[in-house]
C-alpha atoms as a PDB file:
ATOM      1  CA  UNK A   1     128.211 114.557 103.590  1.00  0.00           C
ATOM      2  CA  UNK A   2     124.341 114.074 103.018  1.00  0.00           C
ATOM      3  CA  UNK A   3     122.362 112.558 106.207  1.00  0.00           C
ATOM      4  CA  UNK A   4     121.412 109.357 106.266  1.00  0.00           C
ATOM      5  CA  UNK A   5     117.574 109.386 104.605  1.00  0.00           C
ATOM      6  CA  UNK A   6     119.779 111.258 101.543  1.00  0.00           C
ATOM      7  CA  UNK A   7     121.386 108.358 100.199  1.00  0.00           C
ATOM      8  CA  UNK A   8     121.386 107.825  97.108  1.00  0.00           C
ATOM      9  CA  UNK A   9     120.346 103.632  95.853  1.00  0.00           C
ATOM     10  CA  UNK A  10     122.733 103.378  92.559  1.00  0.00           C
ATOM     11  CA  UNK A  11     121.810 101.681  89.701  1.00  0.00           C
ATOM     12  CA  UNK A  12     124.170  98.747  90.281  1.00  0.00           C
ATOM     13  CA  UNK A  13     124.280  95.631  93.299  1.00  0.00           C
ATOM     14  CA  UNK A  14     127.184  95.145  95.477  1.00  0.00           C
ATOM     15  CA  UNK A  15     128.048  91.646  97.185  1.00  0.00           C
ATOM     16  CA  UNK A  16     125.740  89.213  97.691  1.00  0.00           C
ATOM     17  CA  UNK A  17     123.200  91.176  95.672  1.00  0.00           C
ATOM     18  CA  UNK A  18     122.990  94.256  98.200  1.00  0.00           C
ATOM     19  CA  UNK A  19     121.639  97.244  96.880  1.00  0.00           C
ATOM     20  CA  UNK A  20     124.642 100.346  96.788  1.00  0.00           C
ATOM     21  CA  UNK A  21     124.285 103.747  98.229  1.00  0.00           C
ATOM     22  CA  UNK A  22     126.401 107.000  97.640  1.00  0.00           C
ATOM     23  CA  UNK A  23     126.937 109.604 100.173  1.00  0.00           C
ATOM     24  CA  UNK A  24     127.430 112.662  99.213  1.00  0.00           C
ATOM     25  CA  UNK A  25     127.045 116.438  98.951  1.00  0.00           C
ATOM     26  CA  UNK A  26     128.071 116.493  94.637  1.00  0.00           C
ATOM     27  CA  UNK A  27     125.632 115.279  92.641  1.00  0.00           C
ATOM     28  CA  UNK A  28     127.846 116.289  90.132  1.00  0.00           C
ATOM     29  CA  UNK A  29     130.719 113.890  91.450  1.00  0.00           C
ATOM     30  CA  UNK A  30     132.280 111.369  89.407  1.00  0.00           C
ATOM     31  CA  UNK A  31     130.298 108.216  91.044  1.00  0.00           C
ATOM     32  CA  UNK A  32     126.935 110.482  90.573  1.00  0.00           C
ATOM     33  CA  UNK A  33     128.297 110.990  87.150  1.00  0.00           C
ATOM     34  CA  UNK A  34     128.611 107.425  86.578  1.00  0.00           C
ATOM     35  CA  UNK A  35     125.411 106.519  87.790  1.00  0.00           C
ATOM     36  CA  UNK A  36     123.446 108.857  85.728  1.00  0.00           C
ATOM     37  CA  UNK A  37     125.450 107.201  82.921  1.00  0.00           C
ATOM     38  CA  UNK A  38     124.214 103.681  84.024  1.00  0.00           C
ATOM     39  CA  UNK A  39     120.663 104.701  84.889  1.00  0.00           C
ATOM     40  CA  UNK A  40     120.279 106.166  81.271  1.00  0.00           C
ATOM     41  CA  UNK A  41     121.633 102.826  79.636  1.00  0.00           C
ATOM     42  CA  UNK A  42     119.385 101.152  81.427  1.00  0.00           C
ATOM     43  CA  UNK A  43     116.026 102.635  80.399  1.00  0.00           C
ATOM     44  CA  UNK A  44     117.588 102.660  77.028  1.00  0.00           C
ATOM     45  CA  UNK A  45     118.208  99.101  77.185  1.00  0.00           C
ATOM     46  CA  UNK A  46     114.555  98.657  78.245  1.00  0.00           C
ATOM     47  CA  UNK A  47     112.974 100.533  75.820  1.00  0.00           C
ATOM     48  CA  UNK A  48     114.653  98.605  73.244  1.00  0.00           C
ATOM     49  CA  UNK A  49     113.518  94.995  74.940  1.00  0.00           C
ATOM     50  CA  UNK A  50     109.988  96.870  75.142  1.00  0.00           C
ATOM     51  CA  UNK A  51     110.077  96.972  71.242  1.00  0.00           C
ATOM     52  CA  UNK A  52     111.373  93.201  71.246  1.00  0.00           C
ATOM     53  CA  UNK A  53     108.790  91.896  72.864  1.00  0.00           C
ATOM     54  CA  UNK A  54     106.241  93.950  71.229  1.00  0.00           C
ATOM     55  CA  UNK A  55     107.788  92.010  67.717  1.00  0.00           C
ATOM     56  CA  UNK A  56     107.621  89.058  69.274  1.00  0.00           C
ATOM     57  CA  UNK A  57     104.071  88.975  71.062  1.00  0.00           C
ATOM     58  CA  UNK A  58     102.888  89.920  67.342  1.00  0.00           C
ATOM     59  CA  UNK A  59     105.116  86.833  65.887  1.00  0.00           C
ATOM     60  CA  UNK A  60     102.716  83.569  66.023  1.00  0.00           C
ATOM     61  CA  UNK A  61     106.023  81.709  64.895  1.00  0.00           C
ATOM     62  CA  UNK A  62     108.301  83.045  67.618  1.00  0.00           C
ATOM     63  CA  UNK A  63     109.836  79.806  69.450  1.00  0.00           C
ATOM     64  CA  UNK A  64     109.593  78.920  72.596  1.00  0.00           C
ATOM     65  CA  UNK A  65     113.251  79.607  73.723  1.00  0.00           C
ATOM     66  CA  UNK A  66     113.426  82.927  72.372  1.00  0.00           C
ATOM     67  CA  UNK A  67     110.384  83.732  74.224  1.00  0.00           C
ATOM     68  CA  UNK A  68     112.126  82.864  77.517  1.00  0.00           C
ATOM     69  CA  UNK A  69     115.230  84.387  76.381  1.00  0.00           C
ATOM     70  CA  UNK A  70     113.117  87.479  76.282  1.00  0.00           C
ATOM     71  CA  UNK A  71     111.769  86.855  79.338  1.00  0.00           C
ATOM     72  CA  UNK A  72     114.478  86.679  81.034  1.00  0.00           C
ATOM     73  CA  UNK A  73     115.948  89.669  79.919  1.00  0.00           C
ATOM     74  CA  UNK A  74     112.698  91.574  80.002  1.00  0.00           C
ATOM     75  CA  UNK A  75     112.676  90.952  83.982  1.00  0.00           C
ATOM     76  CA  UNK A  76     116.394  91.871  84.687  1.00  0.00           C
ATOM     77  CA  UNK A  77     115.103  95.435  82.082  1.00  0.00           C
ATOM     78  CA  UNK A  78     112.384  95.434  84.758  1.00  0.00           C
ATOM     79  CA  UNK A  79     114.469  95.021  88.077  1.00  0.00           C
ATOM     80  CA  UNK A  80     116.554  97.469  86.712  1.00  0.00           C
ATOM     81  CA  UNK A  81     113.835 100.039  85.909  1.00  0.00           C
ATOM     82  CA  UNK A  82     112.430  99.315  89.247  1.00  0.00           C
ATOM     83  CA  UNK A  83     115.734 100.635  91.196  1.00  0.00           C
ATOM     84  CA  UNK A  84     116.005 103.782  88.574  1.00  0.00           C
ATOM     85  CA  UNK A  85     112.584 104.381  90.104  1.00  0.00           C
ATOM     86  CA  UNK A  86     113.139 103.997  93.518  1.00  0.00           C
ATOM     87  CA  UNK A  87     116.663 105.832  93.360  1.00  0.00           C
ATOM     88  CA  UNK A  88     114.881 108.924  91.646  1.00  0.00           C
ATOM     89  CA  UNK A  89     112.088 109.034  93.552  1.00  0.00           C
ATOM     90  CA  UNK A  90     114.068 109.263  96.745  1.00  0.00           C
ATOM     91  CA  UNK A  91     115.721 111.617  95.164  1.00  0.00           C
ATOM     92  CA  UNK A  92     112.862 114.053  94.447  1.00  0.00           C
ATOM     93  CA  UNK A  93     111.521 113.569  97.661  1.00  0.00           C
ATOM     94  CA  UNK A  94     114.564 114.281  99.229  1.00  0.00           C
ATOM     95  CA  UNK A  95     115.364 117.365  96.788  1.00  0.00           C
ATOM     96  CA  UNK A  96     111.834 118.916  96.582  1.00  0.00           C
ATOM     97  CA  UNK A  97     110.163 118.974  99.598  1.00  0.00           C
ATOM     98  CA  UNK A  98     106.125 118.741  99.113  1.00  0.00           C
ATOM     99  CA  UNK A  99     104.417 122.327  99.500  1.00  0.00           C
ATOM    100  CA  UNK A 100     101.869 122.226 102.006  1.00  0.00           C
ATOM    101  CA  UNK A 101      97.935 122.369 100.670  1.00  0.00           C
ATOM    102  CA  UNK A 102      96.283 125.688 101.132  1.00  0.00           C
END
C-alpha cells in the first residue's frame, strides 16, 4: 500500500460531496485505470465547452438562458479541471522528487 501523503484524489466525489482517494501500489490497477479514463473525459469535455463559449461570447444574439446554461456547465468543466490538477500534481510531486539546485 502507498503511505498516506501518496494518495491519490480521483476524479469523482463520494458522499456528501467528499473528495475520493485510492490507495495503492498499481497505478496500473483497474480503479487507476478507471480514473485515467474519467480524468481524460473530463478535459475533453472541457475543451469542447471552451469552444462553446468561445461561439457564444462572439454571438451578440446568444440568449440569456443559454448563457447561464453555459455557465453552469463551464464551472462544473472548471471544478472538474481543478481536481485533474490537483490529483496530478500530487502525483508528480509524489513520483518525481525535485533535484536539489547546484
Amino acid at each position: 500500500m502507498t503511505a498516506p501523503n501518496e494518495l491519490r484524489l480521483l476524479p469523482w466525489s463520494g458522499p456528501e460531496d467528499k473528495p475520493c482517494y485510492l490507495s495503492t501500489d498499481d497505478r496500473g490497477g483497474y480503479v487507476s485505470r478507471l480514473a485515467d479514463n474519467v480524468e481524460a473525459a473530463q478535459l475533453g469535455s472541457a475543451a469542447e465547452l471552451l469552444e462553446q463559449a468561445s461561439e457564444a461570447l462572439d454571438d451578440q444574439d446568444a440568449a440569456l438562458e443559454e448563457m447561464r446554461r453555459l455557465a453552469k456547465e463551464l464551472t462544473g468543466a472548471l471544478r472538474d479541471v481543478l481536481r485533474v490538477a490537483t490529483s496530478r500534481g500530487h502525483l508528480l510531486a509524489v513520483s518525481e522528487p525535485l533535484e536539489p539546485a547546484h
